[in-house]
Protein backbone atom coordinates (compact mmCIF):
# COMPACT_ATOMS: atom_id res chain seq x y z
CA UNK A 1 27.37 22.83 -17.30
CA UNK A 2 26.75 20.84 -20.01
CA UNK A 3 24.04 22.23 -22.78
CA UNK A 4 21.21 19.47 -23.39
CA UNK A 5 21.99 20.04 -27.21
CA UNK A 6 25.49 19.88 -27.42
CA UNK A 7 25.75 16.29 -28.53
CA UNK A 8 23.72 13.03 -27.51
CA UNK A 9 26.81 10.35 -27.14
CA UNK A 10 25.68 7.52 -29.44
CA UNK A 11 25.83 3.70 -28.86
CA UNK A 12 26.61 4.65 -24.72
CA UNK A 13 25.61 1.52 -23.16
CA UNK A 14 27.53 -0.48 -25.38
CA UNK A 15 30.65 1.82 -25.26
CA UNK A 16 30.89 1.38 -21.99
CA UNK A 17 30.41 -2.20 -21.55
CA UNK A 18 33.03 -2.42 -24.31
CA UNK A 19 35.58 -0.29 -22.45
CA UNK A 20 35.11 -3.53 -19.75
CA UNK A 21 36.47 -0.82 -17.02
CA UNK A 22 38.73 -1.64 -14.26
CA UNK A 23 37.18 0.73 -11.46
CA UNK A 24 40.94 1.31 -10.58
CA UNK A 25 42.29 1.74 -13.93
CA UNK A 26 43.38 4.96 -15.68
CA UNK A 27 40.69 5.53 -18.79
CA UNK A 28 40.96 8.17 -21.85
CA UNK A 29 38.53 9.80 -24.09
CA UNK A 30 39.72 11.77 -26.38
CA UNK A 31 36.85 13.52 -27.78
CA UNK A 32 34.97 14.90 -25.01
CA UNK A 33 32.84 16.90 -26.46
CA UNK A 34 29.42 17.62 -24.66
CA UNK A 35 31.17 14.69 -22.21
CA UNK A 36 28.56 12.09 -22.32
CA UNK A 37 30.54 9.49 -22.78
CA UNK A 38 32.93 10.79 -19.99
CA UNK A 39 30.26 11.11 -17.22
CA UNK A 40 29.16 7.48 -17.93
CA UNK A 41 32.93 6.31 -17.88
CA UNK A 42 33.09 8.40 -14.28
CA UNK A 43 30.16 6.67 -12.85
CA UNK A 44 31.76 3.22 -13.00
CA UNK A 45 35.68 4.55 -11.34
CA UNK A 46 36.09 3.95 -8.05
CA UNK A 47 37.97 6.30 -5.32
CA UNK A 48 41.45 5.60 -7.51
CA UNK A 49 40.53 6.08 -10.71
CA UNK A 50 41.39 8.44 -13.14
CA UNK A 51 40.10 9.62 -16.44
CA UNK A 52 41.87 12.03 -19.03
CA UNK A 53 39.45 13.65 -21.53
CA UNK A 54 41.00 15.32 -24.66
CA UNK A 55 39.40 18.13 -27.13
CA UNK A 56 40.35 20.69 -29.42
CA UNK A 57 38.17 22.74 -29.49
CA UNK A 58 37.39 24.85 -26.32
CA UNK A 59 33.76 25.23 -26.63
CA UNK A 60 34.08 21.85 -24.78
CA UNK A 61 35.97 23.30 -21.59
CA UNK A 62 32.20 24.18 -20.46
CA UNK A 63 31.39 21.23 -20.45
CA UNK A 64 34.51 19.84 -18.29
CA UNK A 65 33.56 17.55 -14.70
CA UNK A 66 33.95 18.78 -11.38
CA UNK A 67 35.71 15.92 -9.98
CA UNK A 68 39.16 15.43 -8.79
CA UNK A 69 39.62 12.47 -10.78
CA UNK A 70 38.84 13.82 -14.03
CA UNK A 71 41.19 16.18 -16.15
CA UNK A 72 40.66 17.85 -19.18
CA UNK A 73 43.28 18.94 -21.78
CA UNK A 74 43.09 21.16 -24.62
CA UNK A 75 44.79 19.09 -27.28
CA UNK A 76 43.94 17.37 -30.89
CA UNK A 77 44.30 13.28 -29.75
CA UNK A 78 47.42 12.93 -32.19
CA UNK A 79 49.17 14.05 -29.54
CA UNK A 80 47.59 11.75 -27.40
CA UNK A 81 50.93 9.79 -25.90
CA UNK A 82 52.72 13.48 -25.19
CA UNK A 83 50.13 14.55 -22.87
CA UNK A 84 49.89 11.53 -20.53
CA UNK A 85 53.63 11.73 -20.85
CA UNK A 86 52.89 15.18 -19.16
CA UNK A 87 50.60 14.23 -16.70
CA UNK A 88 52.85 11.03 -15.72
CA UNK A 89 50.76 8.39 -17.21
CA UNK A 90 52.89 5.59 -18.82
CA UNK A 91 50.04 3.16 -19.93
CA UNK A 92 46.22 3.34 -19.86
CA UNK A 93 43.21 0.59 -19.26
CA UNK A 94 41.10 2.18 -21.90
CA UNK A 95 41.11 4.36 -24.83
CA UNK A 96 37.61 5.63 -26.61
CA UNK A 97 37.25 7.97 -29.48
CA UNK A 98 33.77 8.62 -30.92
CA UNK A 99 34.79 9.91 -33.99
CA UNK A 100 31.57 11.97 -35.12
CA UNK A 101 30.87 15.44 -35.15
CA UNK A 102 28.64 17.13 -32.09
CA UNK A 103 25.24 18.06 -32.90
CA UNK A 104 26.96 21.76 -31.39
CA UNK A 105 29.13 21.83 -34.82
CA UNK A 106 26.28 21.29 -36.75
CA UNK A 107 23.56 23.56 -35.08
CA UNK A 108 26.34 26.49 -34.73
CA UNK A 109 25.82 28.22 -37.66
CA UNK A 110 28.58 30.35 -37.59
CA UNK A 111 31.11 27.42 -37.30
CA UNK A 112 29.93 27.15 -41.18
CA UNK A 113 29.90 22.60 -40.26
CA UNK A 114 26.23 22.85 -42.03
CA UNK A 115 24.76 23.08 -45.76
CA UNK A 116 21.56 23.96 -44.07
CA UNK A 117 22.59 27.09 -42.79
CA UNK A 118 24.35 29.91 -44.92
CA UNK A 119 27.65 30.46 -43.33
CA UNK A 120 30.91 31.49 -43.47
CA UNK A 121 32.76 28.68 -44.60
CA UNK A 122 34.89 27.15 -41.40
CA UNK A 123 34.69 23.59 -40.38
CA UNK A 124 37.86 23.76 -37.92
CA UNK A 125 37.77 21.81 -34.90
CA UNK A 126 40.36 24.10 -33.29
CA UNK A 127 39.48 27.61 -34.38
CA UNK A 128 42.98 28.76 -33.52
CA UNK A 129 43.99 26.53 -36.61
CA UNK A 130 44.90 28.84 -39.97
CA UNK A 131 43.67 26.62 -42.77
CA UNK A 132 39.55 26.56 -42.69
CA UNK A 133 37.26 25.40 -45.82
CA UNK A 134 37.32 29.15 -47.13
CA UNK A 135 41.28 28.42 -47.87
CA UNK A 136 40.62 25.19 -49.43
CA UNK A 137 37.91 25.95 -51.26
CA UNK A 138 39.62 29.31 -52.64
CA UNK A 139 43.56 28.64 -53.02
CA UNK A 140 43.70 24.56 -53.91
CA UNK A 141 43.81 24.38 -57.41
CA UNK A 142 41.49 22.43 -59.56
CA UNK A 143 43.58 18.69 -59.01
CA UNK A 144 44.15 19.04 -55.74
CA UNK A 145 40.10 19.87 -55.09
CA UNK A 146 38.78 16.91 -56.96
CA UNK A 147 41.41 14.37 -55.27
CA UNK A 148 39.68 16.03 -52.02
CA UNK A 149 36.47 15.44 -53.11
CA UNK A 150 36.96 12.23 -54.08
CA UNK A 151 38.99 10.24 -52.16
CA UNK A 152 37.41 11.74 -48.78
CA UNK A 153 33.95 12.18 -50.15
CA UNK A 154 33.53 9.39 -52.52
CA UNK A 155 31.60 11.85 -55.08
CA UNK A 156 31.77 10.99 -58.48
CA UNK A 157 31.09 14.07 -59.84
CA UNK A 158 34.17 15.40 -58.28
CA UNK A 159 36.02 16.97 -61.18
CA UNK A 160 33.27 18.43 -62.29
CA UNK A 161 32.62 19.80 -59.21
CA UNK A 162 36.16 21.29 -58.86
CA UNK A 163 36.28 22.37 -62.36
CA UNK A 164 32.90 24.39 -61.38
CA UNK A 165 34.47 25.72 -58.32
CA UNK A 166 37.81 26.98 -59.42
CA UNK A 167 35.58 28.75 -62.36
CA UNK A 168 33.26 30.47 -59.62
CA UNK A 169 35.98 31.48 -57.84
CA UNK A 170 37.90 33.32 -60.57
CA UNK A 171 34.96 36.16 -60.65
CA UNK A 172 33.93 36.10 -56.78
CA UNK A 173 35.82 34.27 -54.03
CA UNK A 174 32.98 30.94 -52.61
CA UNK A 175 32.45 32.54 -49.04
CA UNK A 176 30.06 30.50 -47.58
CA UNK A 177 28.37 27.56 -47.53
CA UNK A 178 25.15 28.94 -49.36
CA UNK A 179 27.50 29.94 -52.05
CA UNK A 180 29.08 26.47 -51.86
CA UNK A 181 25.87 24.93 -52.64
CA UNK A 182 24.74 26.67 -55.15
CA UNK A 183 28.25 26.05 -56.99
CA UNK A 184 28.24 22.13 -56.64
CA UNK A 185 23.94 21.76 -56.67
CA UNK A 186 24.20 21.28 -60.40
CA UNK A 187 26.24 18.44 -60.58
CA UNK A 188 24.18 16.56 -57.39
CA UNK A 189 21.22 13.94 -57.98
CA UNK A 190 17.75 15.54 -57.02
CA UNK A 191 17.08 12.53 -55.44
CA UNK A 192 20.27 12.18 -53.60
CA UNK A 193 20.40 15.81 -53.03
CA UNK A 194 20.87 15.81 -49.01
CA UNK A 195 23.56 12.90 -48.96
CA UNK A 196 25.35 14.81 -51.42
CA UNK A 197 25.93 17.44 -50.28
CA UNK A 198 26.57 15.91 -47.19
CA UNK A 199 30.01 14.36 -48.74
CA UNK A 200 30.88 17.47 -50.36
CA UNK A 201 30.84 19.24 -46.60
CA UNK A 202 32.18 15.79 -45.55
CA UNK A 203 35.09 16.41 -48.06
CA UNK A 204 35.96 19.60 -46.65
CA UNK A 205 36.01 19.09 -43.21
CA UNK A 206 38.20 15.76 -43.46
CA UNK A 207 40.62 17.85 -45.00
CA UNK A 208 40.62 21.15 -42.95
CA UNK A 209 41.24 18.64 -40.00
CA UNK A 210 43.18 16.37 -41.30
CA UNK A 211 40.99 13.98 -40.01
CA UNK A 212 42.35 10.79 -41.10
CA UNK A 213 46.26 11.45 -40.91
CA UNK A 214 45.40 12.70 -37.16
CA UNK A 215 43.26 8.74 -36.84
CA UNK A 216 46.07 7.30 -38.18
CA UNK A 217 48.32 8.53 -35.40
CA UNK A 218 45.67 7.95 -32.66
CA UNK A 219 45.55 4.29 -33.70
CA UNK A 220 49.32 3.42 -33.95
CA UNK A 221 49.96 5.11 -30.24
CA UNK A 222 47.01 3.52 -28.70
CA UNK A 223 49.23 0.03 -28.83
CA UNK A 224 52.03 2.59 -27.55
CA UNK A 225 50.03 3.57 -24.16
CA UNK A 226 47.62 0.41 -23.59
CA UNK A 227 48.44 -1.81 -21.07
CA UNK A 228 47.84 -5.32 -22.38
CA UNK A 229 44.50 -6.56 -21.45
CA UNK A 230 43.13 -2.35 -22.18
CA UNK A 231 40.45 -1.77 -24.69
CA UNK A 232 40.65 0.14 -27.27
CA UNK A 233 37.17 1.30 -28.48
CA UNK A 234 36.35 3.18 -31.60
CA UNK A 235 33.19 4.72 -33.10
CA UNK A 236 33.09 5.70 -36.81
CA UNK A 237 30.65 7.23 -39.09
CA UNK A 238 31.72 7.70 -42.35
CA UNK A 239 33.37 4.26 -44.65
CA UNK A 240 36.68 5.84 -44.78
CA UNK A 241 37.17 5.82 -40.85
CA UNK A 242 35.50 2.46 -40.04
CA UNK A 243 37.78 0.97 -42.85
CA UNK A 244 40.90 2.10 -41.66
CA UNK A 245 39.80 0.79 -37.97
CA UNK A 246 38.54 -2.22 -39.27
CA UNK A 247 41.56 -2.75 -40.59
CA UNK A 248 44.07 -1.61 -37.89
CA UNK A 249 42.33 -3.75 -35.66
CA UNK A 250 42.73 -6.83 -37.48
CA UNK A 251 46.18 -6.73 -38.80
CA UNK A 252 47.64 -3.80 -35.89
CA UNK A 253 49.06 -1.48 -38.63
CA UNK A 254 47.57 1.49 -40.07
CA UNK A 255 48.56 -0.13 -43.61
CA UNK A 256 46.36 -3.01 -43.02
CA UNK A 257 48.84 -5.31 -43.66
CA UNK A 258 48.21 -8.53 -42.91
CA UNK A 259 51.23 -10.89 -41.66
CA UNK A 260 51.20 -14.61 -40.87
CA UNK A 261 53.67 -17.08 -38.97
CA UNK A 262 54.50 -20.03 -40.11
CA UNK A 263 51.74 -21.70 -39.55
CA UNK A 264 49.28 -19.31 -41.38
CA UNK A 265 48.09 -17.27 -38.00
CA UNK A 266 47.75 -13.61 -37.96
CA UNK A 267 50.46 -11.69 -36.12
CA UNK A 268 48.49 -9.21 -34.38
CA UNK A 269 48.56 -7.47 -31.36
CA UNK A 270 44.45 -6.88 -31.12
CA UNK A 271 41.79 -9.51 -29.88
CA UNK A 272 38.50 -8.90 -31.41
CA UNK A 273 35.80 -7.99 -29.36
CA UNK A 274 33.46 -7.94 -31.63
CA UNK A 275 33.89 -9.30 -34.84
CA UNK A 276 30.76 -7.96 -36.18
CA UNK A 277 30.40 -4.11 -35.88
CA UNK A 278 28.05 -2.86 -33.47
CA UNK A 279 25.31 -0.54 -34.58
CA UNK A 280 22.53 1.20 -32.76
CA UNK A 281 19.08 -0.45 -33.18
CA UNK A 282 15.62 1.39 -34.36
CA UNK A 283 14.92 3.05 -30.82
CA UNK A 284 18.44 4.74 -30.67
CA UNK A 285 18.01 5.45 -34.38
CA UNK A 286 14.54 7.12 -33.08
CA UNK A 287 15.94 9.07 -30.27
CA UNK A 288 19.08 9.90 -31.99
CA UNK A 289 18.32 10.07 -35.79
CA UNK A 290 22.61 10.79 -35.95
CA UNK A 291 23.43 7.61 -35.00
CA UNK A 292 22.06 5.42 -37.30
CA UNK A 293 25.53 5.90 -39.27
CA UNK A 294 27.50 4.88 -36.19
CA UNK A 295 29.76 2.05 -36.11
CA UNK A 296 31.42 0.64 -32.83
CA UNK A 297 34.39 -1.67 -33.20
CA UNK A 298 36.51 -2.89 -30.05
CA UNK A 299 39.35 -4.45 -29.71
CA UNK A 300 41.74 -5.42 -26.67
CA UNK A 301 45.56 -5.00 -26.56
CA UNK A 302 47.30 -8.65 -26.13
CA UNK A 303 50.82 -9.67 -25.63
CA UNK A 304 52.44 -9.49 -28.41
């Protein structure tokens, strides 16, 4: 059963009206999760319906349906087009992806997701995975830490930063979080002190998962299993995502690249749903303090 705290889906009503489900049609979410999202996409299939929910990490097999239409599969969502491959699924009505950490991550101490709570420093979604933020933190060397920093954290302090790290770990190897924090604290605004060191963790985690290379693949074989006419339905929280969505979606290339006929009109195989990002409004924010950084963009497959 699923645990009240494991993770409140954000934007649901709005996810699933984007989704515009066929009660027939064959739906994926591939990140389950605490499986809110999942149970509201079950409640509108009919008898013939299917949905395929994907996760990494197996904390989330607890929280798998009882239902003979639903089926849950162990797998990071860059390998998204194998696995219905495997189950015999050619093409799909619907593919959602909330791309935000679960509020499980965060509260589990020990998965080290947190600056709040001193930790061993982890961050993998899949736990079987060898590289956590101990490694990075400890073996990249000083260039390849402030390119991490930076480009997936947007900190501008992020040579320093490094420079401080691979000094603290020449006497004592950074550990945990705690550790973490105190390294990088010095070179953090007081009064930005909290979204900080929420990029620095940020940072880390995007690169222990390899969280946009793994986006990037999830985008370019969603136009590989959609059927035309499916929806393809994306929540980001961080700039970095939400650009590279924002911009698949419009030109239907990870690149971004924009190409025009001869007449000046975009070649793309996306409609826009909505051209103007969805966000939650002040009583979601109030319920659900974590999704006030949520961004919903939706787009449907045409013929292309």
């Amino acid at each position: 059963m699923m645990t009240p705290e494991y993770h409140i889906p954000a934007l649901l009503s709005e996810t699933i009206n984007g989704l515009n489900i066929n009660p027939e049609g064959i739906y994926v979410d591939v990140t389950f999760g605490g499986g809110g999202h999942s149970r509201a996409i079950m409640e509108n299939l009919g008898s013939k319906g299917r949905l395929y929910s994907l996760d990494q990490d197996m904390d989330a097999w607890a929280n798998r349906l009882d239902d003979s239409r639903f089926t849950f599969v162990h797998s990071n969502f860059s390998f998204l087009k194998n696995f219905l491959r495997y189950y015999g699924v050619e093409a799909v009505d619907g593919i959602l992806a909330d791309l935000g950490v679960s509020f499980h991550h965060f509260d589990e101490s020990e998965r080290g997701f947190s600056f709040r709570q001193d930790s061993r420093l982890d961050m993998r979604m899949n736990r079987s995975s060898k590289v956590d933020a101990a490694t990075v933190v400890n073996t990249y060397d000083e260039e390849q830490l402030a390119a991490v920093l930076y480009l997936y954290g947007e900190l501008k302090q992020s040579r320093r930063m490094a420079s401080a790290i691979v000094k603290a770990r020449s006497s004592e190897e950074i550990a945990t979080t705690g550790r973490l924090v105190e390294v990088v604290l010095p070179f953090i605004r007081k009064s930005q002190e909290k979204k900080e060191l929420a990029q620095v963790f940020q940072a880390l985690r995007i690169e222990v998962n390899h969280e946009i290379d793994v986006l990037k693949r999830l985008l370019t074989q969603s136009l590989e299993v959609l059927k035309p006419g499916g929806r393809l339905v994306i929540i980001t929280y961080h700039s970095l995502e939400d650009r590279l969505v924002k911009n698949f979606m419009r030109s239907g290339n990870v690149e971004g690249k924009v190409e025009k006929d001869f007449y000046g009109k975009v070649n793309t195989p996306w409609k826009l749903i909505n051209n103007k990002v969805i966000t939650a409004d002040a009583a979601e924010v109030e319920r659900n303090p974590r999704s006030r950084s949520a961004k919903l963009r939706i787009a449907e497959k045409i013929e292309f």
